[in-house]
C-alpha atoms as a PDB file:
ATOM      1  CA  UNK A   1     -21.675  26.428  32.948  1.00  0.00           C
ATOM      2  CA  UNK A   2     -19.967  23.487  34.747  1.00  0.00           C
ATOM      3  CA  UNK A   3     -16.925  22.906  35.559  1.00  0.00           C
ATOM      4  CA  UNK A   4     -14.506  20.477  33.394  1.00  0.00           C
ATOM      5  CA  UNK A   5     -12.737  17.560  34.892  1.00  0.00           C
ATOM      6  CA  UNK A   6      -9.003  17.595  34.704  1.00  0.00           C
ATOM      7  CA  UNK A   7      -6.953  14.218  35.418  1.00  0.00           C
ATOM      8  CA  UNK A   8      -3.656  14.628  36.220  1.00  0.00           C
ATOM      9  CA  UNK A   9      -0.606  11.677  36.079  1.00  0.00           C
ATOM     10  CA  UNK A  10       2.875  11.392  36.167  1.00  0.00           C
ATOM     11  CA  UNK A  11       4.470   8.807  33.233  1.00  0.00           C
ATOM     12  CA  UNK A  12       7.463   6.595  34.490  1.00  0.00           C
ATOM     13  CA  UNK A  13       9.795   8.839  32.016  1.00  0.00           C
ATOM     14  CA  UNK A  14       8.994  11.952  34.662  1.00  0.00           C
ATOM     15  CA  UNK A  15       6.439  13.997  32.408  1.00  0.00           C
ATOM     16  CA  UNK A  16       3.006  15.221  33.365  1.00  0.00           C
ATOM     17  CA  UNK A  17      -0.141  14.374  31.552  1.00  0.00           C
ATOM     18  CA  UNK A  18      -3.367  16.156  31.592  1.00  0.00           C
ATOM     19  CA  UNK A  19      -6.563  15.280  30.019  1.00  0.00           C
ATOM     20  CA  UNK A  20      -9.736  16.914  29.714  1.00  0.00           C
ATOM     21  CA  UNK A  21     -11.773  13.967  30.176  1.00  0.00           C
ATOM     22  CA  UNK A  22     -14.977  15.755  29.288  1.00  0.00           C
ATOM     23  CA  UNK A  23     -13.665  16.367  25.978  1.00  0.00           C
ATOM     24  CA  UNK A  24     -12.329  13.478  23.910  1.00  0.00           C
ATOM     25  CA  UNK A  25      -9.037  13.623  22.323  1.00  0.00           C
ATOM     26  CA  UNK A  26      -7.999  16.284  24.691  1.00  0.00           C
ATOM     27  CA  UNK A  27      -4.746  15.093  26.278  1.00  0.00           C
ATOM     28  CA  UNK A  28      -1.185  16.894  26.407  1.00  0.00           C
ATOM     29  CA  UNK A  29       2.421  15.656  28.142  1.00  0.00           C
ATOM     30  CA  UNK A  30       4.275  18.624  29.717  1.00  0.00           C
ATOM     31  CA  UNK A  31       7.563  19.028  31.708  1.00  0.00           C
ATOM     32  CA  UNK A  32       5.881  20.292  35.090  1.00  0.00           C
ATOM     33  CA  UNK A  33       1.933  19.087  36.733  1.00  0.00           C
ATOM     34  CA  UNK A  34       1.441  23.277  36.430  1.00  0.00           C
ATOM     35  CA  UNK A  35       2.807  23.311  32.501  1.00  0.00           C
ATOM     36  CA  UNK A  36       0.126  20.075  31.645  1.00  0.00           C
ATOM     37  CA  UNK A  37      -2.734  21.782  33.195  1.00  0.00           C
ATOM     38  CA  UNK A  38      -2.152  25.023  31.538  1.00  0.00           C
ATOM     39  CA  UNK A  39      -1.708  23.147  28.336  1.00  0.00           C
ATOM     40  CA  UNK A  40      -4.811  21.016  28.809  1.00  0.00           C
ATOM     41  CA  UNK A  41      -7.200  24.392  29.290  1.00  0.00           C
ATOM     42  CA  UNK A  42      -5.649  26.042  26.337  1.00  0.00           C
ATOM     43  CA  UNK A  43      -6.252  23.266  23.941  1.00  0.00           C
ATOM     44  CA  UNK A  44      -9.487  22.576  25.832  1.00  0.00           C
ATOM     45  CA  UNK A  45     -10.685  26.137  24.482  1.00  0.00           C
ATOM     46  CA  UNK A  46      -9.032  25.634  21.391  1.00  0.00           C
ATOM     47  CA  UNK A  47     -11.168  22.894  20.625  1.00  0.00           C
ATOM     48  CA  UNK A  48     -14.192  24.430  21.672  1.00  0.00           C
ATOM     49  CA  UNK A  49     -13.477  27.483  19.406  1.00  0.00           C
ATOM     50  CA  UNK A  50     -13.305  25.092  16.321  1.00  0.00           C
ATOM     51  CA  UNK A  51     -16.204  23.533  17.134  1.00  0.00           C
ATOM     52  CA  UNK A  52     -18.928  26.494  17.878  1.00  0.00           C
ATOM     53  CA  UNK A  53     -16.927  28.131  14.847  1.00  0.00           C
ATOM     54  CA  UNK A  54     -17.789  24.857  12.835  1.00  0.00           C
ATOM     55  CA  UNK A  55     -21.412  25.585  13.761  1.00  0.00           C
ATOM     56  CA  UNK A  56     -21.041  22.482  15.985  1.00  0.00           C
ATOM     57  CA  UNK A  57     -22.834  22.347  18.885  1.00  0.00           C
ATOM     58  CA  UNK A  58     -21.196  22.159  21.869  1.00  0.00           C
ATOM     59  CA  UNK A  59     -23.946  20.868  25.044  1.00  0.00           C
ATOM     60  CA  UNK A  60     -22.060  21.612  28.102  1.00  0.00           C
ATOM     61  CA  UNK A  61     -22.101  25.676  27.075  1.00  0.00           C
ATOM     62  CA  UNK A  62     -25.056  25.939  25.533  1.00  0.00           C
ATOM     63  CA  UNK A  63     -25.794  27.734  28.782  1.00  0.00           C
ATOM     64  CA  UNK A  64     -23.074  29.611  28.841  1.00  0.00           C
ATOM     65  CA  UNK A  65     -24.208  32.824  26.897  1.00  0.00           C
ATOM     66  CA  UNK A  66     -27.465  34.834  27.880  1.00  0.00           C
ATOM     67  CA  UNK A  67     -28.963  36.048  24.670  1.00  0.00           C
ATOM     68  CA  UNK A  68     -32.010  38.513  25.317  1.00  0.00           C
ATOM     69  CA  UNK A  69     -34.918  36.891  22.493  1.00  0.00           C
END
């Protein structure tokens, strides 16, 4: 499985923002650079949840699982 890319900036108000680039949409503000990153890889799970549980694939962990044939 590969790793995900996480960018990391600070706005000119003083929050953090994290996005997921590797997954569209996947952006989130928080208070602290640790509280945006956590954020980020929680919602970055929660969207691949809805998505393999939409029967949507998902390419980058399609290799994640070993199942015997």
């Amino acid at each position: 499985m590969s790793k995900w890319n996480v960018d990391i900036d600070r706005e000119t108000d003083g929050r953090w923002i994290a996005d997921v680039t590797d997954i569209p949409g996947c952006m989130v503000y928080g208070t602290t650079r640790e509280e945006a990153i956590r954020k980020a890889e929680v919602l970055a799970l929660r969207v691949i949840a809805d998505r393999l549980d939409a029967g949507e694939t998902v390419p980058f962990i399609d290799d994640a699982f070993l199942v015997p044939a």
